[in-house]
Each structure stands twice: as C-alpha cells, then as structure tokens.
C-alpha atoms as a PDB file:
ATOM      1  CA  UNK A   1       0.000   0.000   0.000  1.00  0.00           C
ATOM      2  CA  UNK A   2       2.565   2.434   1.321  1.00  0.00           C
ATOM      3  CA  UNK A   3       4.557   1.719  -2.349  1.00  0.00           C
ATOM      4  CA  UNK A   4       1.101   2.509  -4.514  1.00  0.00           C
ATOM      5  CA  UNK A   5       1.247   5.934  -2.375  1.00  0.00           C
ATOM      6  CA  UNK A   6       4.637   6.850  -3.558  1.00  0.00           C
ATOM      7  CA  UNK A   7       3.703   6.169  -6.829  1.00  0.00           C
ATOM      8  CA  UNK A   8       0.933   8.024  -7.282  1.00  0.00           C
ATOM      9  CA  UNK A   9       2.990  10.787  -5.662  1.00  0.00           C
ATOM     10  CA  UNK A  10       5.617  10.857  -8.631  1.00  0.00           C
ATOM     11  CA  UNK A  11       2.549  10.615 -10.829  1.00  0.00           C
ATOM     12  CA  UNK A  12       1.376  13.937  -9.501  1.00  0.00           C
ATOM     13  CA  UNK A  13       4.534  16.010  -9.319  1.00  0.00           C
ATOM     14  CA  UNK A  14       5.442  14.999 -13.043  1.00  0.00           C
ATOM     15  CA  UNK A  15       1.601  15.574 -13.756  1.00  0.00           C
ATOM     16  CA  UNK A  16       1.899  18.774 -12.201  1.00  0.00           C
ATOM     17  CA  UNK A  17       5.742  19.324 -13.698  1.00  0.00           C
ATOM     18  CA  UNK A  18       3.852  19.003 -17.297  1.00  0.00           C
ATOM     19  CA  UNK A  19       1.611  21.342 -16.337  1.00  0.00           C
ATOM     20  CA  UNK A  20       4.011  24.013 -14.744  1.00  0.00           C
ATOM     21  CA  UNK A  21       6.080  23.857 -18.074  1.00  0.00           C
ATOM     22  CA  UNK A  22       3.737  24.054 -20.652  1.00  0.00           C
ATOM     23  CA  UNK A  23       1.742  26.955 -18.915  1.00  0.00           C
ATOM     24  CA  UNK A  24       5.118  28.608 -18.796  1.00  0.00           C
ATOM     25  CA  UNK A  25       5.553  28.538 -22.480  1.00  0.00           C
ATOM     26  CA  UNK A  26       2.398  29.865 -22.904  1.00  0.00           C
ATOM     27  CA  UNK A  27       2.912  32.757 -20.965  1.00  0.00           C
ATOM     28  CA  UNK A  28       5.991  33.700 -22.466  1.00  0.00           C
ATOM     29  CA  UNK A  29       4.300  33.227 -25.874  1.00  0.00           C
ATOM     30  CA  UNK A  30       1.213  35.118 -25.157  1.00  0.00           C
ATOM     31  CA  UNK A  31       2.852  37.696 -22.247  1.00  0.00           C
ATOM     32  CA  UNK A  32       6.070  38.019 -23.189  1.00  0.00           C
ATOM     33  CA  UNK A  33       6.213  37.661 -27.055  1.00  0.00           C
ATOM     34  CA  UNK A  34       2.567  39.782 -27.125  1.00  0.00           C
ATOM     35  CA  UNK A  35       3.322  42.473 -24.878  1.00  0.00           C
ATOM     36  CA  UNK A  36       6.721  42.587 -23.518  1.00  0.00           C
ATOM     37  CA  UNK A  37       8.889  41.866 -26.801  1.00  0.00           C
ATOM     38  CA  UNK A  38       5.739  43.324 -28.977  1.00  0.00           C
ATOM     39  CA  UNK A  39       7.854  46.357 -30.234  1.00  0.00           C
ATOM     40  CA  UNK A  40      11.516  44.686 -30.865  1.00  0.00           C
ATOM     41  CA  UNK A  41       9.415  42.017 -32.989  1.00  0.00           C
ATOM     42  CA  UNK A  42       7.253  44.571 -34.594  1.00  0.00           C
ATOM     43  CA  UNK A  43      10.277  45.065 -37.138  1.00  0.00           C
ATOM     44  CA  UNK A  44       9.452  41.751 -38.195  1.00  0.00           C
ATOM     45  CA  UNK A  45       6.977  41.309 -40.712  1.00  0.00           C
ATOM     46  CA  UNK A  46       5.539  38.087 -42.012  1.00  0.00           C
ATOM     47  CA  UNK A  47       2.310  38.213 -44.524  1.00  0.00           C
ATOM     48  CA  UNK A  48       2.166  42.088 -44.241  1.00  0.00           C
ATOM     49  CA  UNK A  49       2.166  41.971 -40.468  1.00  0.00           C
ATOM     50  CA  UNK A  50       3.957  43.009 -37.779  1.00  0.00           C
ATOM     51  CA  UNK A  51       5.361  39.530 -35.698  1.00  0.00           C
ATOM     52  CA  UNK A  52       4.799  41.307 -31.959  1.00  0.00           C
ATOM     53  CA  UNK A  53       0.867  42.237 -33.473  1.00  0.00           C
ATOM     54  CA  UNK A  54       0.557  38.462 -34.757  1.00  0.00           C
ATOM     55  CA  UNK A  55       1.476  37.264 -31.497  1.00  0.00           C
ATOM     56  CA  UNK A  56      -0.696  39.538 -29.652  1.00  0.00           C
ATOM     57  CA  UNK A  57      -3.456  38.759 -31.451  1.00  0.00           C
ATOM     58  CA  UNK A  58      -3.139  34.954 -33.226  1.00  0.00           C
ATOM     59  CA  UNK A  59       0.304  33.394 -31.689  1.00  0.00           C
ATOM     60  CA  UNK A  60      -1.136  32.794 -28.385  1.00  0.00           C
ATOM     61  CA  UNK A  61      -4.229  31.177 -29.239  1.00  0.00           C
ATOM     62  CA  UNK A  62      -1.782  29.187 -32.053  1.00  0.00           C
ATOM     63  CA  UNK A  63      -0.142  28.181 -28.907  1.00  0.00           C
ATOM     64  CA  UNK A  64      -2.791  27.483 -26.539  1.00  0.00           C
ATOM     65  CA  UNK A  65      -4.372  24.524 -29.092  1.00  0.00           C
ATOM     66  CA  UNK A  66      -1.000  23.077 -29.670  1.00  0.00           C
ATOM     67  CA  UNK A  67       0.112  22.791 -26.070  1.00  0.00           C
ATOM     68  CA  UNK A  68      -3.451  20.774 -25.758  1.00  0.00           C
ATOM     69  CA  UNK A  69      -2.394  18.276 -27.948  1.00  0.00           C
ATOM     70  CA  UNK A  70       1.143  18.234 -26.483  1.00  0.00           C
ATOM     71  CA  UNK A  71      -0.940  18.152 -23.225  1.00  0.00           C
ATOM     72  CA  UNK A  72      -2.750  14.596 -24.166  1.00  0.00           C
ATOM     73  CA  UNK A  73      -0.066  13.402 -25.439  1.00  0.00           C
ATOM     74  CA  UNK A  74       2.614  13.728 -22.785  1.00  0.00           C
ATOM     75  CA  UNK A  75      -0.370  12.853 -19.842  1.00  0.00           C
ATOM     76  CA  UNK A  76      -0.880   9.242 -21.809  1.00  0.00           C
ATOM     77  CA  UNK A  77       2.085   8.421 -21.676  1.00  0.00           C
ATOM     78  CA  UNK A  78       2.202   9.173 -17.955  1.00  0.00           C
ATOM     79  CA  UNK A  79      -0.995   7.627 -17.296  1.00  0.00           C
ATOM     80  CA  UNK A  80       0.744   4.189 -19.388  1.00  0.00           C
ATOM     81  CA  UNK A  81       3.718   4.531 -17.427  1.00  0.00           C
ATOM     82  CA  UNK A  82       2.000   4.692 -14.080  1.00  0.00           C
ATOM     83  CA  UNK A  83      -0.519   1.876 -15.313  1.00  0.00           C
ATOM     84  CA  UNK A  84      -3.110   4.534 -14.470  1.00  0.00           C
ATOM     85  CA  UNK A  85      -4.730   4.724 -18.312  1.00  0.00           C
ATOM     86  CA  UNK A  86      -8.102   3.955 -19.269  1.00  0.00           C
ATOM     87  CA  UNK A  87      -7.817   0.973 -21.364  1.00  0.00           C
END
C-alpha cells in the first residue's frame, strides 16, 4: 500500500511538472512575445504583419491549441507509465 502511495505521488509532481512547463511557455508566448517583446518584434513582418501584433493577437491562441495536444499526449504516456490509463 505504502509503495502505490509513492507512486501516485511521482505521478502527480510529473503531472503537475507538465503542467508548470507548458503553462510557462504559454505565458511567455502570449505575455512576453505579445506584450513585452511586442515592439523589438514589430520590425518583423511576415504576410504584411507586424510579428509582436501576430502574437498579440493569433500566436497565443496558435499556442494554446498546440500545447493541448502536447498536453494529451505527454499525460498518456504518464498515465501508461504509471498503469493509471483507461484501457
């Protein structure tokens, strides 16, 4: 019993270690690259527009989706790994 308590343990801090990473990435995407960097990647352009406006207004959302499928994909593999999966 006591060993199926550390386990679930080191299921939870690399659950929450996932989390903590990829909601780090998307606040430097969607603060930092949208408001903080906005100007010194407003000299970049890409289609006609200004990167630190893209980011602002698309990158972040861009972001958001793809860490959710990064998200599934990295917590399956946890749950197989911990024997904690659905199937």
């Amino acid at each position: 019993m006591e060993n199926h308590k550390q386990q679930m343990k080191k299921y939870w801090r690399q659950n929450i270690r996932t989390v903590l990473i990829l909601l780090s990435i998307w606040f430097l995407v969607s603060f930092g690259f949208g408001i903080l960097l906005a100007e010194p990647l407003n000299a970049i352009k890409i289609g006609g527009y200004k990167l630190g406006f893209w980011f602002a207004q698309q990158g972040s959302i861009f972001t958001f989706v793809v860490l959710i499928f990064v998200y599934v994909y990295k917590m399956n593999k946890l749950d197989e790994a911990f024997d904690v999966n659905e199937k």
